[in-house]
Protein backbone atom coordinates (compact mmCIF):
# COMPACT_ATOMS: atom_id res chain seq x y z
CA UNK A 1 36.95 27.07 5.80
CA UNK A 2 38.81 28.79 2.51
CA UNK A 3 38.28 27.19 -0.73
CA UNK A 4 39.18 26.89 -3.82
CA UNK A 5 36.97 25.69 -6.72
CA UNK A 6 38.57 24.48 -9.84
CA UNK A 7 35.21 23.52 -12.20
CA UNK A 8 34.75 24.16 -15.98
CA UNK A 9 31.25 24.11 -16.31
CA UNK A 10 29.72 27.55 -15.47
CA UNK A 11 26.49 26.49 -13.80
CA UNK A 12 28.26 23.97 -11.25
CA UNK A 13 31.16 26.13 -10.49
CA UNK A 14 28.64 29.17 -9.43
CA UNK A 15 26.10 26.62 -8.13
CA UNK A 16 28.86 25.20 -5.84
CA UNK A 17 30.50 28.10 -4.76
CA UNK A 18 27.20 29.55 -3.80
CA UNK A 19 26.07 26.10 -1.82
CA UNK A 20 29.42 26.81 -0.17
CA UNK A 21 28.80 30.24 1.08
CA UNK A 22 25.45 29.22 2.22
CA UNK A 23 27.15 26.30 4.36
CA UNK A 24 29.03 29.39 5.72
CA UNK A 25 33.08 28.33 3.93
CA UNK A 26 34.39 30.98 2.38
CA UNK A 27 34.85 30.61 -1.80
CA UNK A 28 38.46 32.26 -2.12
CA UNK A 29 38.79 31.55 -6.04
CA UNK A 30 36.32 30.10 -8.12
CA UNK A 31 38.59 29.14 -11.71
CA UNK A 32 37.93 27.07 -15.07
CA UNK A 33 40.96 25.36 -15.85
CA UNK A 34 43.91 23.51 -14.01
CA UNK A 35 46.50 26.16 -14.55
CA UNK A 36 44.47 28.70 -12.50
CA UNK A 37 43.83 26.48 -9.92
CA UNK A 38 47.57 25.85 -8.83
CA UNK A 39 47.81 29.81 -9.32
CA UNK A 40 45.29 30.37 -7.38
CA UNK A 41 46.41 27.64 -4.64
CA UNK A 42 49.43 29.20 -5.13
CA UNK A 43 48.67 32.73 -4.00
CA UNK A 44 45.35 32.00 -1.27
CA UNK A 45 46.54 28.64 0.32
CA UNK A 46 43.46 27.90 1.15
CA UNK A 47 42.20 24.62 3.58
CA UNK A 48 40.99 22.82 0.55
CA UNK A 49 40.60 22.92 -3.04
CA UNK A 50 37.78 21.26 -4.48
CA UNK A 51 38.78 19.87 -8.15
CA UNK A 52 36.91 18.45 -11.45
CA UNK A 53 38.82 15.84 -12.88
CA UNK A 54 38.45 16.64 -16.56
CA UNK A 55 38.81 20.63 -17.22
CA UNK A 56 40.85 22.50 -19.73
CA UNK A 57 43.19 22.99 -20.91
CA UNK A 58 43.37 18.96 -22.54
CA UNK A 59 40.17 18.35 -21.05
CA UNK A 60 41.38 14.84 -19.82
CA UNK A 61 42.66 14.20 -16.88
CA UNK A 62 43.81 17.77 -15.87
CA UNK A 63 42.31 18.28 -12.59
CA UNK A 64 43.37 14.79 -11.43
CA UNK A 65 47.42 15.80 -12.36
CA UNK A 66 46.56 19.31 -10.90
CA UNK A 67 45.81 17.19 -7.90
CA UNK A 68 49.35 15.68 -7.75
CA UNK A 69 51.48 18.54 -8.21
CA UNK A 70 49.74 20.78 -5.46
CA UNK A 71 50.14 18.01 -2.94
CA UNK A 72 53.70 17.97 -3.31
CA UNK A 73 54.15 22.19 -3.28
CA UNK A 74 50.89 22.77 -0.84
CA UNK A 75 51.04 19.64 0.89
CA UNK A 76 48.52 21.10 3.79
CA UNK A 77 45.77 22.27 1.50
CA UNK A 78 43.72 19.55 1.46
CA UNK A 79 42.46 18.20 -2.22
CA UNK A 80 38.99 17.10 -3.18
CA UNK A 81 38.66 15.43 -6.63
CA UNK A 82 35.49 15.20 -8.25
CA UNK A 83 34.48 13.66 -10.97
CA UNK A 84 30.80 12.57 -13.19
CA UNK A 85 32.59 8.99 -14.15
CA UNK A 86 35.24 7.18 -11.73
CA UNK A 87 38.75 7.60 -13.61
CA UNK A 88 41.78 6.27 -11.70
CA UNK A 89 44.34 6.80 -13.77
CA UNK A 90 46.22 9.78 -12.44
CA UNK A 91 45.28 9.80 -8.84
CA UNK A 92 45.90 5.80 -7.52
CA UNK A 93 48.86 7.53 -5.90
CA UNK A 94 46.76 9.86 -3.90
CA UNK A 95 44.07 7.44 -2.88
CA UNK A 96 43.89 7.00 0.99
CA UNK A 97 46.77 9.54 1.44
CA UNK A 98 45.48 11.93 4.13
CA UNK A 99 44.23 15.53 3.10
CA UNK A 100 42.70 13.57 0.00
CA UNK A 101 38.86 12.94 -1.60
CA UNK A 102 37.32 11.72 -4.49
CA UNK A 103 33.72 11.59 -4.60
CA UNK A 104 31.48 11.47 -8.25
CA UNK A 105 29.53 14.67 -8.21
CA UNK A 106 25.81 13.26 -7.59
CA UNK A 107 27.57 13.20 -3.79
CA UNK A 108 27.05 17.28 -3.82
CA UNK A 109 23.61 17.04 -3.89
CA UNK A 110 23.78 14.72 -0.85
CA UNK A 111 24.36 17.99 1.51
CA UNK A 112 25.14 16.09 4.86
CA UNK A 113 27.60 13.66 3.80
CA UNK A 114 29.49 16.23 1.21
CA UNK A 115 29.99 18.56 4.49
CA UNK A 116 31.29 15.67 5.89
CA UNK A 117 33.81 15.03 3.58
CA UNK A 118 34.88 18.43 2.79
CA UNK A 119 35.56 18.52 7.17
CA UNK A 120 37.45 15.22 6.86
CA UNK A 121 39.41 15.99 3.91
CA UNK A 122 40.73 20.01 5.05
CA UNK A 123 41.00 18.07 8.29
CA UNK A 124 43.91 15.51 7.03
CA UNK A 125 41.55 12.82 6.43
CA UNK A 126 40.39 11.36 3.80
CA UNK A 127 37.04 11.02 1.82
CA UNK A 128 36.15 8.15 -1.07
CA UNK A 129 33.03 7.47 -2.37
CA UNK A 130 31.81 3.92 -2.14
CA UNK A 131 32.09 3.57 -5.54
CA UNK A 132 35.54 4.49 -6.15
CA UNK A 133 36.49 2.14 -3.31
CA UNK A 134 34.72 -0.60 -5.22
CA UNK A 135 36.64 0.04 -8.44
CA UNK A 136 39.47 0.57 -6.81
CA UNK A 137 38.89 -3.68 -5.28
CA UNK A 138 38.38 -4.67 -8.29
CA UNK A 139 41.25 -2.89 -10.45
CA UNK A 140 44.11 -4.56 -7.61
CA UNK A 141 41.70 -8.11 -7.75
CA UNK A 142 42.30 -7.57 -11.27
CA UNK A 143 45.73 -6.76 -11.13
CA UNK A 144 46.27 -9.92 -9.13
CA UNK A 145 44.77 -12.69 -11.74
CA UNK A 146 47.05 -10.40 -14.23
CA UNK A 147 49.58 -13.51 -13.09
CA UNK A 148 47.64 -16.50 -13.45
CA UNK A 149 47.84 -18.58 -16.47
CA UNK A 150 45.25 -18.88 -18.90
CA UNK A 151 44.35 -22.62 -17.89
CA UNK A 152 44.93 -21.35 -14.06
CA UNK A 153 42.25 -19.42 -14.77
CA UNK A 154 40.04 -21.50 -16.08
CA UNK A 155 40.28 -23.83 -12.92
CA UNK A 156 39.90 -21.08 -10.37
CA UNK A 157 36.54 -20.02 -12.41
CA UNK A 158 35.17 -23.47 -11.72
CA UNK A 159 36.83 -23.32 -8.02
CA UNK A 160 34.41 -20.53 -7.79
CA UNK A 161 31.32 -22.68 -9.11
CA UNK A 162 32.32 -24.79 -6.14
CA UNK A 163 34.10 -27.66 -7.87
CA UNK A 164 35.96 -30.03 -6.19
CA UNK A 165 39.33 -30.83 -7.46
CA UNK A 166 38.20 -33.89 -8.31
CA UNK A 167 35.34 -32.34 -10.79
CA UNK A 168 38.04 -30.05 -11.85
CA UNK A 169 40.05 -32.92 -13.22
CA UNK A 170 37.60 -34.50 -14.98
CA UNK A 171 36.15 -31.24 -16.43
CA UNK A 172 40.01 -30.76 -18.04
CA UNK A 173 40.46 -34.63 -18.42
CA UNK A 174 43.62 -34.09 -15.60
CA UNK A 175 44.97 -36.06 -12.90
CA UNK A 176 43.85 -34.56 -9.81
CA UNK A 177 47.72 -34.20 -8.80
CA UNK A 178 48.11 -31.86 -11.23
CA UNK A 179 45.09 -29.97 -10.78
CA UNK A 180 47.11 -29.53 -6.79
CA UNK A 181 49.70 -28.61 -8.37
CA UNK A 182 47.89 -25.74 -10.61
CA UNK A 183 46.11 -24.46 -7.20
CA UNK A 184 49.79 -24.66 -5.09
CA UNK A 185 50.29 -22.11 -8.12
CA UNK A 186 47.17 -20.17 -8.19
CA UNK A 187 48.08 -19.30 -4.23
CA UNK A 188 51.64 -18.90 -4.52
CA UNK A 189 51.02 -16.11 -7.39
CA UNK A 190 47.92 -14.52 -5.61
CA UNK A 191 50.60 -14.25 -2.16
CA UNK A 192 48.00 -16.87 -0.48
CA UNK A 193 50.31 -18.55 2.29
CA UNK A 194 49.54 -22.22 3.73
CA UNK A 195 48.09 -21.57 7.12
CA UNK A 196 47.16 -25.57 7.39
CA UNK A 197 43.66 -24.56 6.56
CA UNK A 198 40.58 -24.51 3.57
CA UNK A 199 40.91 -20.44 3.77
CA UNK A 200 43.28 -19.91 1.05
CA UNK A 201 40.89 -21.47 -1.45
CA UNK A 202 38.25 -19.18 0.04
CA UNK A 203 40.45 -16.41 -0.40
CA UNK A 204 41.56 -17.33 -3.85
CA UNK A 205 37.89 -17.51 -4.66
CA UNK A 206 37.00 -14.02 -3.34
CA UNK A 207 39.63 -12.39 -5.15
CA UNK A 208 38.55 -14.38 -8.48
CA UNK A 209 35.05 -12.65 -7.99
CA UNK A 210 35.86 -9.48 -6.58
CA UNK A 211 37.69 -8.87 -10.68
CA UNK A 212 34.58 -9.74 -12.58
């Protein structure tokens, strides 16, 4: 497999290029900064490029928006995003888009599985670390409740507890019609449809939890 490496730091650049070359890929351009990399994407097209998140030249997000614009001009070079802390910010649109990974960089040192996500990834697949998929849950959970009313809230919190409506009501010193009426609410703004069954509370319950 050709690759690309696009890492600031020294050490992990030449310590990853040379893990590379052991696993027998071939390390086409090793480069420090995100204007290099789409250069050098540019001129090797190589299977994948393997990307830091944060490089120069802003040291932000660079490698992450390097990401974006080489899968729209070198849409079959696949693009692995790595990163020490999980940042979504500039790459939600890429997530579970084939001939895309993301895994934090502790994953290298976990030779099997990084081999198999480097396959998957040049392959048209796609590789996320567990992590990243659990952040991601939660961000869209949060997302969700983004809707919900401050007092909406508040009920589905004790929903979760496992309160009735009943102790709902006399928690908030409500009728227990209108505590029905704040749950028909909660579900309509969470997309929870009446399927003449308890599941939408269960639902509404999971995606309270899965935000916190």
């Amino acid at each position: 497999m050709r690759i690309v490496v696009a890492e600031d730091l020294v050490l992990f650049r030449e310590g990853l290029a040379r893990l590379l070359g052991e696993s027998g890929h071939k390390v086409v351009a090793a480069v420090g900064d995100a204007v290099a990399l789409v250069e050098a994407v540019a001129e090797h097209a190589p299977d994948l490029a393997i990307v830091d998140i944060r490089m120069p030249p802003d040291l932000e997000s660079d490698g992450a928006k390097a990401a974006v614009i080489l899968r729209a001009s070198h849409p079959n070079t696949g693009v692995l995003l790595l990163s020490q802390h999980i940042e979504l910010g500039h790459c939600l649109g890429l997530l579970g888009t084939p001939g895309f990974g993301y895994l934090l960089k502790d994953r290298v040192l976990r030779l099997d599985e990084f081999e198999d996500a480097l396959q998957r990834v040049a392959g048209g697949g796609s590789a996320l670390d567990p992590e990243i998929v659990q952040a991601l849950v939660k961000s869209r959970a949060a997302s969700a409740l983004d809707a919900l009313t401050q007092r909406e809230l508040e009920i589905l919190s004790l929903v979760a507890e496992g309160q009735s409506n009943t102790a709902v009501a006399t928690v908030f010193a409500l009728s227990e019609r209108t505590v029905e009426a704040h749950m028909r609410s909660i579900f309509t703004k969470l997309g929870l449809q009446d399927d003449g069954t308890t599941h939408r509370r269960v639902r509404a319950v999971v995606t309270y939890l899965e935000s916190r």
